[in-house]
C-alpha atoms as a PDB file:
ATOM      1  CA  UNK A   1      24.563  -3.999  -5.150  1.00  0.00           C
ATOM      2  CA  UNK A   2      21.959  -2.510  -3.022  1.00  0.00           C
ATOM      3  CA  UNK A   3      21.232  -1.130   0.784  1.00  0.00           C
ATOM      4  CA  UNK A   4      18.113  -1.756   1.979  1.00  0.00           C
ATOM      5  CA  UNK A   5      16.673  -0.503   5.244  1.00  0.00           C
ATOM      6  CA  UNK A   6      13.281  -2.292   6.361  1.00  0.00           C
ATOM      7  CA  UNK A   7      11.113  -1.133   9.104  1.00  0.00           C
ATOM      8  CA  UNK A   8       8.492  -3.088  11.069  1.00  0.00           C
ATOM      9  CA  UNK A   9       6.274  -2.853  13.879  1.00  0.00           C
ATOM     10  CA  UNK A  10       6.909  -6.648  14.521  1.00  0.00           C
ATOM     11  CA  UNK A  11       9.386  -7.328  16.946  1.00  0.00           C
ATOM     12  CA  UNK A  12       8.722 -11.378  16.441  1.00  0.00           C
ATOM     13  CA  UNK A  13       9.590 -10.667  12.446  1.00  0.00           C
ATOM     14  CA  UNK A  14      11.990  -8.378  12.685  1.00  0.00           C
ATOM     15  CA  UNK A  15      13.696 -11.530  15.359  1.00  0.00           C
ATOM     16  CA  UNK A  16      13.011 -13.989  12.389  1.00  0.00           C
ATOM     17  CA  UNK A  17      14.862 -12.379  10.087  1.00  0.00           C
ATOM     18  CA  UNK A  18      17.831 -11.664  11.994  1.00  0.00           C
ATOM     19  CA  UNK A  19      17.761 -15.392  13.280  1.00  0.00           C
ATOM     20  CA  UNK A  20      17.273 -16.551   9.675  1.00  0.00           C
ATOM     21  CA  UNK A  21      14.100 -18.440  11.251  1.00  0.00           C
ATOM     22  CA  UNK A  22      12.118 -17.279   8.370  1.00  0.00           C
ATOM     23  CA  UNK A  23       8.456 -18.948   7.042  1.00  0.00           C
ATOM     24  CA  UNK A  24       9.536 -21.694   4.080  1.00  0.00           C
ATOM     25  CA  UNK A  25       7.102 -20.309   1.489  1.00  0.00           C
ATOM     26  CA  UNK A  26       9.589 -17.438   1.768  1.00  0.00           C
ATOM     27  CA  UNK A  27      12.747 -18.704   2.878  1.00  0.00           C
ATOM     28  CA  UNK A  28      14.526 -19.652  -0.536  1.00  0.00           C
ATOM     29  CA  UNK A  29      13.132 -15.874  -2.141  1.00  0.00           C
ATOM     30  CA  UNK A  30      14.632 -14.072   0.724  1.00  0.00           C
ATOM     31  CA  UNK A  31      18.081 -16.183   0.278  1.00  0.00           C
ATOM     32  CA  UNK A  32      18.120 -15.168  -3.342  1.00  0.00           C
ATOM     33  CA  UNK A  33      17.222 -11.388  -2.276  1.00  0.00           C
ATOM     34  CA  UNK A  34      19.548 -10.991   0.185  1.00  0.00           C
ATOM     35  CA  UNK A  35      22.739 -12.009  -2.200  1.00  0.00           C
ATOM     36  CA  UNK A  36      21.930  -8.716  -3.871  1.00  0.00           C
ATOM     37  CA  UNK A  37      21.949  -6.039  -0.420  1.00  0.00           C
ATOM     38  CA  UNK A  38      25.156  -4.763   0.147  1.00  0.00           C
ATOM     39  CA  UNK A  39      24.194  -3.445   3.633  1.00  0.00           C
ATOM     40  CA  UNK A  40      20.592  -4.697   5.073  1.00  0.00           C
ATOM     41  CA  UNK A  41      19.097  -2.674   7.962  1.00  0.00           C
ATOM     42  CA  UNK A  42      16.224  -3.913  10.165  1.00  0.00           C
ATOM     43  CA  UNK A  43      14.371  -1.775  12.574  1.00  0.00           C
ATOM     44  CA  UNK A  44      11.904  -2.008  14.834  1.00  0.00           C
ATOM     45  CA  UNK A  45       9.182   1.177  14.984  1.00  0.00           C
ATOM     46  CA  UNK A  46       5.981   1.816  16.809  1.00  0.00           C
ATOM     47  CA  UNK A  47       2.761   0.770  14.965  1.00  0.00           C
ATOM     48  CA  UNK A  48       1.562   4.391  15.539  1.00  0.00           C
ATOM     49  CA  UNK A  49       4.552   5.929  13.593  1.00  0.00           C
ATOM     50  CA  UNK A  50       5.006   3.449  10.632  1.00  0.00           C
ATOM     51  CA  UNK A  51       3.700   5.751   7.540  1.00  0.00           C
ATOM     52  CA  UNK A  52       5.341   4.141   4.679  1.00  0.00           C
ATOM     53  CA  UNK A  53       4.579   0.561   5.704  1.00  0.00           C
ATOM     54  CA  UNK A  54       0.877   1.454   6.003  1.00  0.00           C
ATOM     55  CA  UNK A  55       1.497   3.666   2.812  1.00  0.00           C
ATOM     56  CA  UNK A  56       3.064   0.556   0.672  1.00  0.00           C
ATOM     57  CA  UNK A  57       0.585  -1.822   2.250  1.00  0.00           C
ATOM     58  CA  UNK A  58      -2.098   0.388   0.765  1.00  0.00           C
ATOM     59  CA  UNK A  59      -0.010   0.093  -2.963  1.00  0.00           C
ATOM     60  CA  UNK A  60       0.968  -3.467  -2.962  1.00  0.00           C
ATOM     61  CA  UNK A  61      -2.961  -4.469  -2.890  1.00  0.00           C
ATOM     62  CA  UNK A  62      -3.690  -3.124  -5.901  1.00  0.00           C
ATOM     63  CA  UNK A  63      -0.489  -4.594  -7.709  1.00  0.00           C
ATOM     64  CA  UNK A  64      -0.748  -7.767  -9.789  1.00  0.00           C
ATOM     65  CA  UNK A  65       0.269 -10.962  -8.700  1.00  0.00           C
ATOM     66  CA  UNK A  66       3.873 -11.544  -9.378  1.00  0.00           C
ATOM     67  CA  UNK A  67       4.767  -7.956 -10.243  1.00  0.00           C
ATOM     68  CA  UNK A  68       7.624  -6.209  -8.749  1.00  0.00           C
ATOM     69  CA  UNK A  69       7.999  -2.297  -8.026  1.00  0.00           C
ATOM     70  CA  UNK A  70      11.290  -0.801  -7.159  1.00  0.00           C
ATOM     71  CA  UNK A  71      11.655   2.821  -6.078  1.00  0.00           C
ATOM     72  CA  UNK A  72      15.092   3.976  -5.699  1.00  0.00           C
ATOM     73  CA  UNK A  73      14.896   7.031  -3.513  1.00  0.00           C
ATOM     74  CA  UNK A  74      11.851   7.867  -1.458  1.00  0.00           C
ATOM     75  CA  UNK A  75       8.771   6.652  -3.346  1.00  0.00           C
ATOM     76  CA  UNK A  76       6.642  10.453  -4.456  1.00  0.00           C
ATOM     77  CA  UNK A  77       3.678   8.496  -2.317  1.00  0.00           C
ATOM     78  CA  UNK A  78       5.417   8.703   0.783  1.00  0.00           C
ATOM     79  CA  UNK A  79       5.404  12.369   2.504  1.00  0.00           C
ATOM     80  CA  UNK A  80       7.721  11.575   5.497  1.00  0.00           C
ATOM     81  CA  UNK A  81       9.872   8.482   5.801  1.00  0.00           C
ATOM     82  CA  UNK A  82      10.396   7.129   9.843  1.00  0.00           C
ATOM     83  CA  UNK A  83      14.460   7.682  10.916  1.00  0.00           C
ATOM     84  CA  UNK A  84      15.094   5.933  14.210  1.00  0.00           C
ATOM     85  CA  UNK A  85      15.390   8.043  16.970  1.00  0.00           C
ATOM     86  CA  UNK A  86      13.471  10.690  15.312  1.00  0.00           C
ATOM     87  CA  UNK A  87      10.753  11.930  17.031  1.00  0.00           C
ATOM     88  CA  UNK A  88       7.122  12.011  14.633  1.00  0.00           C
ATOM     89  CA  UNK A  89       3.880  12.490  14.406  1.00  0.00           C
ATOM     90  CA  UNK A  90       0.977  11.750  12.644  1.00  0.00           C
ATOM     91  CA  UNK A  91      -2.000  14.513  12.315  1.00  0.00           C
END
């Protein structure tokens, strides 16, 4: 089993998932998903400070359709990964 901690600059998403008001095209893929997190964490972050969702956004373009990656750990792309209440910066 796995934790998962998600971040997102989208309050309205973020409010989906918790609700379980999520889009249908997804909805029965997330259900599946989320029988295999142990602990899921959602959290909300300011567009200005969310590196590793512009990061993976960046990555997931260029994967194939259909193709999963998993990175267990901090993915060697990522230089700093966003910690609530943590103040950052980016330069």
């Amino acid at each position: 089993m796995l934790s998962i901690w998600i971040t997102s600059d989208s309050m309205a998403t973020i409010q989906e998932f918790l609700n379980g008001d999520i889009n249908l095209s997804f909805k029965d893929g997330w259900i599946q998903l989320r029988r295999c997190f142990t602990s899921l964490q959602i959290y909300h972050v300011r567009r200005e400070i969310n590196f590793s969702t512009d990061e993976f956004g960046k990555h997931a373009c260029a994967l194939i359709a259909g193709s999963v990656k998993i990175y267990i750990g901090k993915a060697d792309s990522i230089s700093n990964i966003e910690k609530p209440f943590r103040t950052c910066y980016r330069l």
